[in-house]
PDB file of N, CA and C in Angstrom:
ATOM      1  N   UNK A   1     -17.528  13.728 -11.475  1.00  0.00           N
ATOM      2  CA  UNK A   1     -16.097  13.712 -11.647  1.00  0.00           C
ATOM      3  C   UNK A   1     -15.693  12.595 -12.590  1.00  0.00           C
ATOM      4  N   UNK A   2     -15.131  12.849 -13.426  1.00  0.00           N
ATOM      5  CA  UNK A   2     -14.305  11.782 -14.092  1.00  0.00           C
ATOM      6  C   UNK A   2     -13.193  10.865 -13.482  1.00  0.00           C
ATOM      7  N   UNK A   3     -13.044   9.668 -13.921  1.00  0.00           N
ATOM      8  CA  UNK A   3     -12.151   8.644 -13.491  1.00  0.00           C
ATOM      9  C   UNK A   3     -10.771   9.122 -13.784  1.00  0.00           C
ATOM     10  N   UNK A   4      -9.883   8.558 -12.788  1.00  0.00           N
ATOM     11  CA  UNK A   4      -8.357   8.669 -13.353  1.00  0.00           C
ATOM     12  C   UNK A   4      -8.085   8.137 -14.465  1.00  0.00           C
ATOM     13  N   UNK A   5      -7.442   9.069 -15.450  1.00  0.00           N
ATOM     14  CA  UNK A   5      -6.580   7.916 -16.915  1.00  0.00           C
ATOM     15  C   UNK A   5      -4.886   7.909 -16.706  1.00  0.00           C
ATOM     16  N   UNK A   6      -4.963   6.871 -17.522  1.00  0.00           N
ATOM     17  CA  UNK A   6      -3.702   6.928 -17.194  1.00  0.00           C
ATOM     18  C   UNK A   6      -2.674   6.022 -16.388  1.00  0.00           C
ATOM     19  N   UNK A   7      -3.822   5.432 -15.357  1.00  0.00           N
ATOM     20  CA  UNK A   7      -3.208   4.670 -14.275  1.00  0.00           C
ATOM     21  C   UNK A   7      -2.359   3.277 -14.676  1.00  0.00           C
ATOM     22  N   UNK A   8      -1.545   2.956 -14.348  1.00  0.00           N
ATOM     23  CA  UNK A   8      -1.125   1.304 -14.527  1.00  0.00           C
ATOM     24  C   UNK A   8      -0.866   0.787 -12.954  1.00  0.00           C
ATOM     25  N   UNK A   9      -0.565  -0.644 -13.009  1.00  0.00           N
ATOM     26  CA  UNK A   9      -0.477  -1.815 -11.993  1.00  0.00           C
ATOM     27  C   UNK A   9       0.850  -1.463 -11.593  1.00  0.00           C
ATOM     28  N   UNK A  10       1.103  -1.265 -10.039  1.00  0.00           N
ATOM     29  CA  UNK A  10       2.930  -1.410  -9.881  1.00  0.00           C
ATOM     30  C   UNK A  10       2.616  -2.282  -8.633  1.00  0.00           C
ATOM     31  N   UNK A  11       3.735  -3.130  -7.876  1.00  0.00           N
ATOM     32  CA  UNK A  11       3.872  -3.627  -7.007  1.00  0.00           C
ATOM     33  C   UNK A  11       4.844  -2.980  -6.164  1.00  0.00           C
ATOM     34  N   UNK A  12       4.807  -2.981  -4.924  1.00  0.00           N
ATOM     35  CA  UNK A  12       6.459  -2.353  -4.192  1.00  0.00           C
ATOM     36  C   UNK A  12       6.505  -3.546  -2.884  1.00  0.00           C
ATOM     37  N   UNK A  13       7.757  -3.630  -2.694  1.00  0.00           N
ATOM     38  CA  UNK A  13       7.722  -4.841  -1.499  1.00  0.00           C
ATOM     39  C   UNK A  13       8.750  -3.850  -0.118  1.00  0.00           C
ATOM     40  N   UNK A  14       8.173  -5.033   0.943  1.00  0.00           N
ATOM     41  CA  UNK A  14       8.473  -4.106   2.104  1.00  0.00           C
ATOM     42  C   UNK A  14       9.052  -5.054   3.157  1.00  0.00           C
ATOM     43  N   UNK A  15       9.940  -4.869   3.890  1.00  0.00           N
ATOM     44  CA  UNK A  15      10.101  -6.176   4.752  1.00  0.00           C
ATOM     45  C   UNK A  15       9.543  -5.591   6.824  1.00  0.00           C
ATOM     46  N   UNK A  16       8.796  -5.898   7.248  1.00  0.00           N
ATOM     47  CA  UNK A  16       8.567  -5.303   8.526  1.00  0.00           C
ATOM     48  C   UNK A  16       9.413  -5.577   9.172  1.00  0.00           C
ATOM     49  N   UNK A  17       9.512  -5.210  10.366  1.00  0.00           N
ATOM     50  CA  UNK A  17      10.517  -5.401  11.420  1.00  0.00           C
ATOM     51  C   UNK A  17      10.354  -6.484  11.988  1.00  0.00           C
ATOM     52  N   UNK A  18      11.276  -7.710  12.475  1.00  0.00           N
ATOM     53  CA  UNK A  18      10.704  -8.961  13.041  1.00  0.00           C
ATOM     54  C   UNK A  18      10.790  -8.505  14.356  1.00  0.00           C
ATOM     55  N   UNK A  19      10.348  -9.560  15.213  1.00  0.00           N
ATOM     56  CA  UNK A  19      10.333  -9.477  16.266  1.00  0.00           C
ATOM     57  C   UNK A  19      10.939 -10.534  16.768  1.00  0.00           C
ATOM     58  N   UNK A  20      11.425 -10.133  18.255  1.00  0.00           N
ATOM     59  CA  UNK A  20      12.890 -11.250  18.975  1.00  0.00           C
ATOM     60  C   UNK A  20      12.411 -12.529  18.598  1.00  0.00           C
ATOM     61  N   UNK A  21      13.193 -13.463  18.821  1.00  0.00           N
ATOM     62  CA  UNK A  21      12.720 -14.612  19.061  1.00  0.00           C
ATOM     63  C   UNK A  21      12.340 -15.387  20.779  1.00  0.00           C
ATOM     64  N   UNK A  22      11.867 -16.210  20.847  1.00  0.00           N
ATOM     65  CA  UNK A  22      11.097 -16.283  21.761  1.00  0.00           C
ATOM     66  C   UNK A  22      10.579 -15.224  23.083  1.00  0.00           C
ATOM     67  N   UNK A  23       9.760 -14.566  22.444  1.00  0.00           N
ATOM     68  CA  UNK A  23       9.307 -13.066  23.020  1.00  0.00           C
ATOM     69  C   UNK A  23       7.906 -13.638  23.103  1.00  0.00           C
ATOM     70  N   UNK A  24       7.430 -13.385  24.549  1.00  0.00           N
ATOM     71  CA  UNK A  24       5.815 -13.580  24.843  1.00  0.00           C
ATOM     72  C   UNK A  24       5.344 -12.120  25.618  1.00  0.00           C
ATOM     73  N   UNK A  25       4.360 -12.426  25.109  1.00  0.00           N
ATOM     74  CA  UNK A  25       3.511 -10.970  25.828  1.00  0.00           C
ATOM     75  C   UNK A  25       3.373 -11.464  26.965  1.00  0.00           C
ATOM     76  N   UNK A  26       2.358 -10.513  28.132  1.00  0.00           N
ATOM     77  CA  UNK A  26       2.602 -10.407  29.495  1.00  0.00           C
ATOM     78  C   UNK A  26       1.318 -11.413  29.718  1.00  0.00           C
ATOM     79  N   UNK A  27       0.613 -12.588  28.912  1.00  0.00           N
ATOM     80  CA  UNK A  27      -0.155 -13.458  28.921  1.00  0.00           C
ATOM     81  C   UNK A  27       0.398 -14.600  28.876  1.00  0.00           C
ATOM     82  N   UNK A  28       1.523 -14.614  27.841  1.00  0.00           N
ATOM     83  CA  UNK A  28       2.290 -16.066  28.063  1.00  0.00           C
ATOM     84  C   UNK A  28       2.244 -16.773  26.749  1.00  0.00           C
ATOM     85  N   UNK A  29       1.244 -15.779  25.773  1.00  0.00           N
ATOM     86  CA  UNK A  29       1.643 -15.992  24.195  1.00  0.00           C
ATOM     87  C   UNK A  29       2.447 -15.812  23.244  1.00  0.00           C
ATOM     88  N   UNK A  30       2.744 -15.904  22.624  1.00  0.00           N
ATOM     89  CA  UNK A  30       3.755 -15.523  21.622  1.00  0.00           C
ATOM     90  C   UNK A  30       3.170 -14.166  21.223  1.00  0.00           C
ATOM     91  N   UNK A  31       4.190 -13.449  20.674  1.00  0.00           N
ATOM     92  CA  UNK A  31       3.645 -11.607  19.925  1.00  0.00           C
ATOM     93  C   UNK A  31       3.011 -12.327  18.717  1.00  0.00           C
ATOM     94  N   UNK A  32       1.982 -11.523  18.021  1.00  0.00           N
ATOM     95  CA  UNK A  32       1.998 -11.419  16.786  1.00  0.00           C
ATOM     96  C   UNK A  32       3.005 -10.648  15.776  1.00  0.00           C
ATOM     97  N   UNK A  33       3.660 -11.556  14.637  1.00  0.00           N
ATOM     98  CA  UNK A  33       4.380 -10.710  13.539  1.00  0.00           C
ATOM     99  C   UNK A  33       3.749  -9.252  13.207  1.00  0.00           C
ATOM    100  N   UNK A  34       4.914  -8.454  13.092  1.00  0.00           N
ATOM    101  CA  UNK A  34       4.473  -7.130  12.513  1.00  0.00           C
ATOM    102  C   UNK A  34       3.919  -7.186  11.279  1.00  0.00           C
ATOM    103  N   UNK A  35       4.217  -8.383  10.611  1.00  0.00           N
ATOM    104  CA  UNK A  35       3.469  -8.357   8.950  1.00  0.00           C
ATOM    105  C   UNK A  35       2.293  -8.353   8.963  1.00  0.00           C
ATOM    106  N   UNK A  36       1.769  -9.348   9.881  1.00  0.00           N
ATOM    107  CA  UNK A  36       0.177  -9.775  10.440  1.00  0.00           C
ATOM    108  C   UNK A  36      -0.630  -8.599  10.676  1.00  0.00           C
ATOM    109  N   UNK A  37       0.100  -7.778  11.522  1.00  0.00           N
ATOM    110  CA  UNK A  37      -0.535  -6.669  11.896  1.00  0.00           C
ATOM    111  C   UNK A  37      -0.992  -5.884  10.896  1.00  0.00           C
ATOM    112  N   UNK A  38       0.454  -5.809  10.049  1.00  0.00           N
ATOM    113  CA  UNK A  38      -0.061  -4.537   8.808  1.00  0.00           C
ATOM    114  C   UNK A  38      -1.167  -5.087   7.752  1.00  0.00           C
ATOM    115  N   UNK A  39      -0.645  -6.564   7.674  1.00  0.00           N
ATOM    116  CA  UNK A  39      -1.878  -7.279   6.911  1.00  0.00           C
ATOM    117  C   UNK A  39      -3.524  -6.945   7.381  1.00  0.00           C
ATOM    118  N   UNK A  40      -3.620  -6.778   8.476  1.00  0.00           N
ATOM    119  CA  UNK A  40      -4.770  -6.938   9.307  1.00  0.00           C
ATOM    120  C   UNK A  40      -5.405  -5.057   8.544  1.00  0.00           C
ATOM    121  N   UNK A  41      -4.205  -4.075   8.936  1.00  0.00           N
ATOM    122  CA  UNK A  41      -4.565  -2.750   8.753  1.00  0.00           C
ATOM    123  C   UNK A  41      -4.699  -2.583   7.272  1.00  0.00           C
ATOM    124  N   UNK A  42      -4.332  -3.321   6.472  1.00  0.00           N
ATOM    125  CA  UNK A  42      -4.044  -2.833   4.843  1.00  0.00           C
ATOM    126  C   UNK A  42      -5.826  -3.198   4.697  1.00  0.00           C
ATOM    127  N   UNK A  43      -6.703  -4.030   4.794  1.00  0.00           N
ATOM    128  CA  UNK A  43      -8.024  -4.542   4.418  1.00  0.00           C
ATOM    129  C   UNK A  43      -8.645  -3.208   4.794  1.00  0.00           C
ATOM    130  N   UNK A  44      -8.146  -2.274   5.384  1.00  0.00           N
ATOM    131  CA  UNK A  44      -9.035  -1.140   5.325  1.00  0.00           C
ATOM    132  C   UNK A  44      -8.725   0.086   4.417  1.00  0.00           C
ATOM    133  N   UNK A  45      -7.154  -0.188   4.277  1.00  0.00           N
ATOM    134  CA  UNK A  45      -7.338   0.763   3.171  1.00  0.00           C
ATOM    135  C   UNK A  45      -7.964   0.740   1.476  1.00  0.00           C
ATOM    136  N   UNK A  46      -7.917  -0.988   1.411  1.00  0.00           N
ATOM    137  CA  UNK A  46      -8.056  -1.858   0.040  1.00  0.00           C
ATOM    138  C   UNK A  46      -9.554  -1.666   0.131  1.00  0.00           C
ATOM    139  N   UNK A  47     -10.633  -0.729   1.263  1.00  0.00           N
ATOM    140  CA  UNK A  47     -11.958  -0.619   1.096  1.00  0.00           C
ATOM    141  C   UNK A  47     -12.100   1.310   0.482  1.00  0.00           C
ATOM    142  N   UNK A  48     -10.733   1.689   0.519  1.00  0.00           N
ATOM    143  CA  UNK A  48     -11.288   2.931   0.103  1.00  0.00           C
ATOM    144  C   UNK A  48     -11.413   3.108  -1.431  1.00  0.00           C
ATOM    145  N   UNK A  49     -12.284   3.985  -1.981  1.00  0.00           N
ATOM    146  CA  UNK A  49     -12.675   3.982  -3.500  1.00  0.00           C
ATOM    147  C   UNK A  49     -12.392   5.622  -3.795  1.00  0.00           C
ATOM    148  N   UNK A  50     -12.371   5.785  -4.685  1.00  0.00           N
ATOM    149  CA  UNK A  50     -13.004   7.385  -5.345  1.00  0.00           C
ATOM    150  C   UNK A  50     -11.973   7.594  -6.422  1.00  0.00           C
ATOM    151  N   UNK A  51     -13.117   8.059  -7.577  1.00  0.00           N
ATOM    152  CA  UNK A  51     -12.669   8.344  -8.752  1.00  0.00           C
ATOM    153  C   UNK A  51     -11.566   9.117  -9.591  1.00  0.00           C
ATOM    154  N   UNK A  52     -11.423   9.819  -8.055  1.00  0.00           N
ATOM    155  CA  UNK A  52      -9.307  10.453  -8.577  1.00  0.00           C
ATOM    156  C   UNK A  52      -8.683   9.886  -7.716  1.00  0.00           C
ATOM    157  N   UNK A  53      -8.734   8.421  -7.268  1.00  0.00           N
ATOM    158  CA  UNK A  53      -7.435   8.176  -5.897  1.00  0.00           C
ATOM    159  C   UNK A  53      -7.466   6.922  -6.714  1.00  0.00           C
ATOM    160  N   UNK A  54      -5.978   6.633  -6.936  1.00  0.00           N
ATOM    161  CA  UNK A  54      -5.229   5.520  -7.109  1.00  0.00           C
ATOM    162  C   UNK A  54      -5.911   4.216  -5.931  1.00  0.00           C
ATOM    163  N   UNK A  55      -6.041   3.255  -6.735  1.00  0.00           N
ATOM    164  CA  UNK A  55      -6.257   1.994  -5.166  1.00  0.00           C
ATOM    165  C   UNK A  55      -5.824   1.311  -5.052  1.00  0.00           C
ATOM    166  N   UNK A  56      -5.482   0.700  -3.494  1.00  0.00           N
ATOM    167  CA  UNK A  56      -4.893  -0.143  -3.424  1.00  0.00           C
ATOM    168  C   UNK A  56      -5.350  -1.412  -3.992  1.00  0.00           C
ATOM    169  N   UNK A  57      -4.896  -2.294  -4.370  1.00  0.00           N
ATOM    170  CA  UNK A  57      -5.493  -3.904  -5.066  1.00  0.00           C
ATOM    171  C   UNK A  57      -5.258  -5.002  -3.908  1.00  0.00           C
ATOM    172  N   UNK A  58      -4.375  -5.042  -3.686  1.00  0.00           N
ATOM    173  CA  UNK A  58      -3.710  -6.514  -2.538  1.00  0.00           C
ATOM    174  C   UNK A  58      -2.980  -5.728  -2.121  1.00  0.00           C
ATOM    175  N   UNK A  59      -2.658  -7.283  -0.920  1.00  0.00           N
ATOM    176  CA  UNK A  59      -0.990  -7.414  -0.114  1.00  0.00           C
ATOM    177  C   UNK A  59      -1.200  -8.805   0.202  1.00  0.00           C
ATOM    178  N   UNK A  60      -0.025  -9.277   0.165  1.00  0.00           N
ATOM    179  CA  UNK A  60       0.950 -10.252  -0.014  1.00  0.00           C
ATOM    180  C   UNK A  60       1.830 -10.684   1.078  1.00  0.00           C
ATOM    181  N   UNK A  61       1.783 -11.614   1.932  1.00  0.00           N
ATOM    182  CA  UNK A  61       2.738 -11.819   3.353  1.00  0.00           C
ATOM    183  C   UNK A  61       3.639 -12.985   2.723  1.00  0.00           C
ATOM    184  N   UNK A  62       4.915 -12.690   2.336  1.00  0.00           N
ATOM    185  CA  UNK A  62       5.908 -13.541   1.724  1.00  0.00           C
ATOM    186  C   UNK A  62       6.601 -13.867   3.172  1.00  0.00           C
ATOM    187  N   UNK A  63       7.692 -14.730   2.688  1.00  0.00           N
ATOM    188  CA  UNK A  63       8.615 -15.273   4.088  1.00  0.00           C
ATOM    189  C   UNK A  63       9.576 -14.291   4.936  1.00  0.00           C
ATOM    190  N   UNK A  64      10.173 -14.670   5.809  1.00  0.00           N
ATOM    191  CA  UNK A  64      11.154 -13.705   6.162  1.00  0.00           C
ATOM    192  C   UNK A  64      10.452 -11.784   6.917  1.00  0.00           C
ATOM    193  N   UNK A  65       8.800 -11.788   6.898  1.00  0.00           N
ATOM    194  CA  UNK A  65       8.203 -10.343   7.008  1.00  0.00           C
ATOM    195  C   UNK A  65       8.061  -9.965   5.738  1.00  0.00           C
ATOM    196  N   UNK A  66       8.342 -10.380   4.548  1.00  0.00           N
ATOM    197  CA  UNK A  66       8.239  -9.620   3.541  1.00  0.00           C
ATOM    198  C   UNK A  66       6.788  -9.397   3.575  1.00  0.00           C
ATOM    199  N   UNK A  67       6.608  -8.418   3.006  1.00  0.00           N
ATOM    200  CA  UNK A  67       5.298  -8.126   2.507  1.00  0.00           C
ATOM    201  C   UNK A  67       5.338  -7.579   0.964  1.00  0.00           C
ATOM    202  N   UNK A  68       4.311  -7.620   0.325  1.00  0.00           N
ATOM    203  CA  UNK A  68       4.082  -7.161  -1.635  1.00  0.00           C
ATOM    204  C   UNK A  68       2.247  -6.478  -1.527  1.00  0.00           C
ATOM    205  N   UNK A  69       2.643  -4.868  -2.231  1.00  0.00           N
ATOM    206  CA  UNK A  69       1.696  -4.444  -2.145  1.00  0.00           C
ATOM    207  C   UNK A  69       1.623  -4.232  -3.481  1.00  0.00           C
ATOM    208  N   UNK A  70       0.128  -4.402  -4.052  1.00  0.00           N
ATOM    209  CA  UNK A  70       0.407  -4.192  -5.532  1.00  0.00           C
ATOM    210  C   UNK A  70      -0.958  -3.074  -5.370  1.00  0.00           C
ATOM    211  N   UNK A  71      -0.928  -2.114  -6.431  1.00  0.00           N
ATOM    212  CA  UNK A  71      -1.513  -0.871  -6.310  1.00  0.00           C
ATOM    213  C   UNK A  71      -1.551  -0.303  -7.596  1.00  0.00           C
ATOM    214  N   UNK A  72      -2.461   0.250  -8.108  1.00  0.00           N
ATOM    215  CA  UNK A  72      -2.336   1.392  -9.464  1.00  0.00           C
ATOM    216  C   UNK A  72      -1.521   2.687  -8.898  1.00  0.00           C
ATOM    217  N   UNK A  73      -1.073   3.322  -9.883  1.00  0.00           N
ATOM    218  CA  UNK A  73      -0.044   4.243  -9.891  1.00  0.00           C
ATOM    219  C   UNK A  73      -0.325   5.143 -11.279  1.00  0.00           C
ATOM    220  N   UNK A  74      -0.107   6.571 -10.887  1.00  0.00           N
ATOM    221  CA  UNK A  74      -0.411   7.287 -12.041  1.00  0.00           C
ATOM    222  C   UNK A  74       1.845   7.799 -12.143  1.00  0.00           C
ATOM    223  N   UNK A  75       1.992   7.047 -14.183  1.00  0.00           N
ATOM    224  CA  UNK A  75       3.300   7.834 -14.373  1.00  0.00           C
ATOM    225  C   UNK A  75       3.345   9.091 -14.045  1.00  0.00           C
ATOM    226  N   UNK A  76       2.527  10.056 -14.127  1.00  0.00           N
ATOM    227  CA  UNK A  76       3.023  11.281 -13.627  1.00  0.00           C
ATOM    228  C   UNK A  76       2.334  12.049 -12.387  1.00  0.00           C
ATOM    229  N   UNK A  77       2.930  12.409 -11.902  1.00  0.00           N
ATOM    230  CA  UNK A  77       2.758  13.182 -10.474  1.00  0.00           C
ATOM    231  C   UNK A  77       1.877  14.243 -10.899  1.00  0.00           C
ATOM    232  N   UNK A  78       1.143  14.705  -9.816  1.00  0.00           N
ATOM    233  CA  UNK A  78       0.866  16.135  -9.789  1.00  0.00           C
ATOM    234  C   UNK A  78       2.215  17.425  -9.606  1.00  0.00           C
ATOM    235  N   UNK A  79       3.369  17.243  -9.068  1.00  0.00           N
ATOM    236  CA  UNK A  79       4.316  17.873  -9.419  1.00  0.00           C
ATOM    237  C   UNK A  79       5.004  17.478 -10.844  1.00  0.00           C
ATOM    238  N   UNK A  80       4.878  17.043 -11.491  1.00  0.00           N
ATOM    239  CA  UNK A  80       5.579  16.642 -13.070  1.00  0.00           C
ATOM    240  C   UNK A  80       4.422  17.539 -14.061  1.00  0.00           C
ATOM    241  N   UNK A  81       2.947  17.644 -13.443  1.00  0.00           N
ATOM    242  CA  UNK A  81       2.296  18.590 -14.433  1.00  0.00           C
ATOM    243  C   UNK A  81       2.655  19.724 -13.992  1.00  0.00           C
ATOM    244  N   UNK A  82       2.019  20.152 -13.186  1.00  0.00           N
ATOM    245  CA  UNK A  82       3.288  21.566 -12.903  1.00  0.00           C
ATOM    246  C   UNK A  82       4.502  22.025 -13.184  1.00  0.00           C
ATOM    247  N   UNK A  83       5.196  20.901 -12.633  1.00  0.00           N
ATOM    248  CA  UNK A  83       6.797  22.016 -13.760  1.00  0.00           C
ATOM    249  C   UNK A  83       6.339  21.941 -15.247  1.00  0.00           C
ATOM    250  N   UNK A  84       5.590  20.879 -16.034  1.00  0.00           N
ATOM    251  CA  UNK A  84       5.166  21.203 -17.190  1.00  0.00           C
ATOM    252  C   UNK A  84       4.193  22.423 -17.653  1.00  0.00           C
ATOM    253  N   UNK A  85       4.083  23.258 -16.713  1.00  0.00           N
ATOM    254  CA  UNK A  85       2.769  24.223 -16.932  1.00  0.00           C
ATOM    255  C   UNK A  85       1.625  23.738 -17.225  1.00  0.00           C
ATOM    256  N   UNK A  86       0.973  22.694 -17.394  1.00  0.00           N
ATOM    257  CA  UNK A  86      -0.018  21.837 -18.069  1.00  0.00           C
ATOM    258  C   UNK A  86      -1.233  22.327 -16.916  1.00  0.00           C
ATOM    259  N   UNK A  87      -2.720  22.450 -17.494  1.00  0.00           N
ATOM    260  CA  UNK A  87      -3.615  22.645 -16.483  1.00  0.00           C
ATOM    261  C   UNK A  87      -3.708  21.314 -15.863  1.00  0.00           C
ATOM    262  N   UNK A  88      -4.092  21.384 -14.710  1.00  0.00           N
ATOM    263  CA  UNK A  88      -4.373  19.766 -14.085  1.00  0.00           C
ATOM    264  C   UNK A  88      -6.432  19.819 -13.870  1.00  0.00           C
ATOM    265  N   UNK A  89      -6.488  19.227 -14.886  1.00  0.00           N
ATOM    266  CA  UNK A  89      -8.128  18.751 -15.082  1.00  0.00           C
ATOM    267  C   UNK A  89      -8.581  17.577 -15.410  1.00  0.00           C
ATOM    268  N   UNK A  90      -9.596  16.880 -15.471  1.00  0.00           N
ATOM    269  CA  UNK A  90     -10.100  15.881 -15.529  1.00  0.00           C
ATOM    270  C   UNK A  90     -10.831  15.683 -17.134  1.00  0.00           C
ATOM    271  N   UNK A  91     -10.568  14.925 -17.342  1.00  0.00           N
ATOM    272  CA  UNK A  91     -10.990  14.640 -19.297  1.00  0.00           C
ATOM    273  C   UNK A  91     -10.265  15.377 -19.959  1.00  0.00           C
TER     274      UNK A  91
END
């Protein structure tokens, strides 16, 4: 199979949901942030590879829950070749 062309770098940012303030689990700890969490889940998607899938690159835990995912991105969709009639093939 041939590689994707075409691709460029985009970033998109996300803010998670916080959580109350002084909120302990049923141990007597504090919760973990929802950012943490997704941080924790994103390292598995940043392991997937293959030669027609866009990948993820990073993520980013800014202040406030923000989070920054930066990722390749193809400008055109598989629906944008289609309404163009264009075959969708590789090379």
């Amino acid at each position: 199979m041939f590689p994707l062309k075409d691709t460029v770098m985009g970033a998109s940012t996300f803010f998670a949901s916080a959580l109350p303030h002084d909120v302990c689990g049923s141990n007597g700890l504090p919760l973990t942030p929802n950012s943490i969490k997704i941080l924790g889940r994103f390292q598995i998607l940043k392991t997937i590879t293959h030669p027609r899938l866009c990948q993820y690159v990073d993520i980013t835990r800014g202040k406030h829950e923000r989070l920054v995912v930066a990722a390749e991105h193809c400008e055109k969709s598989l629906e944008d070749l289609l309404r163009e009639r264009k075959p969708v093939r590789s090379g």
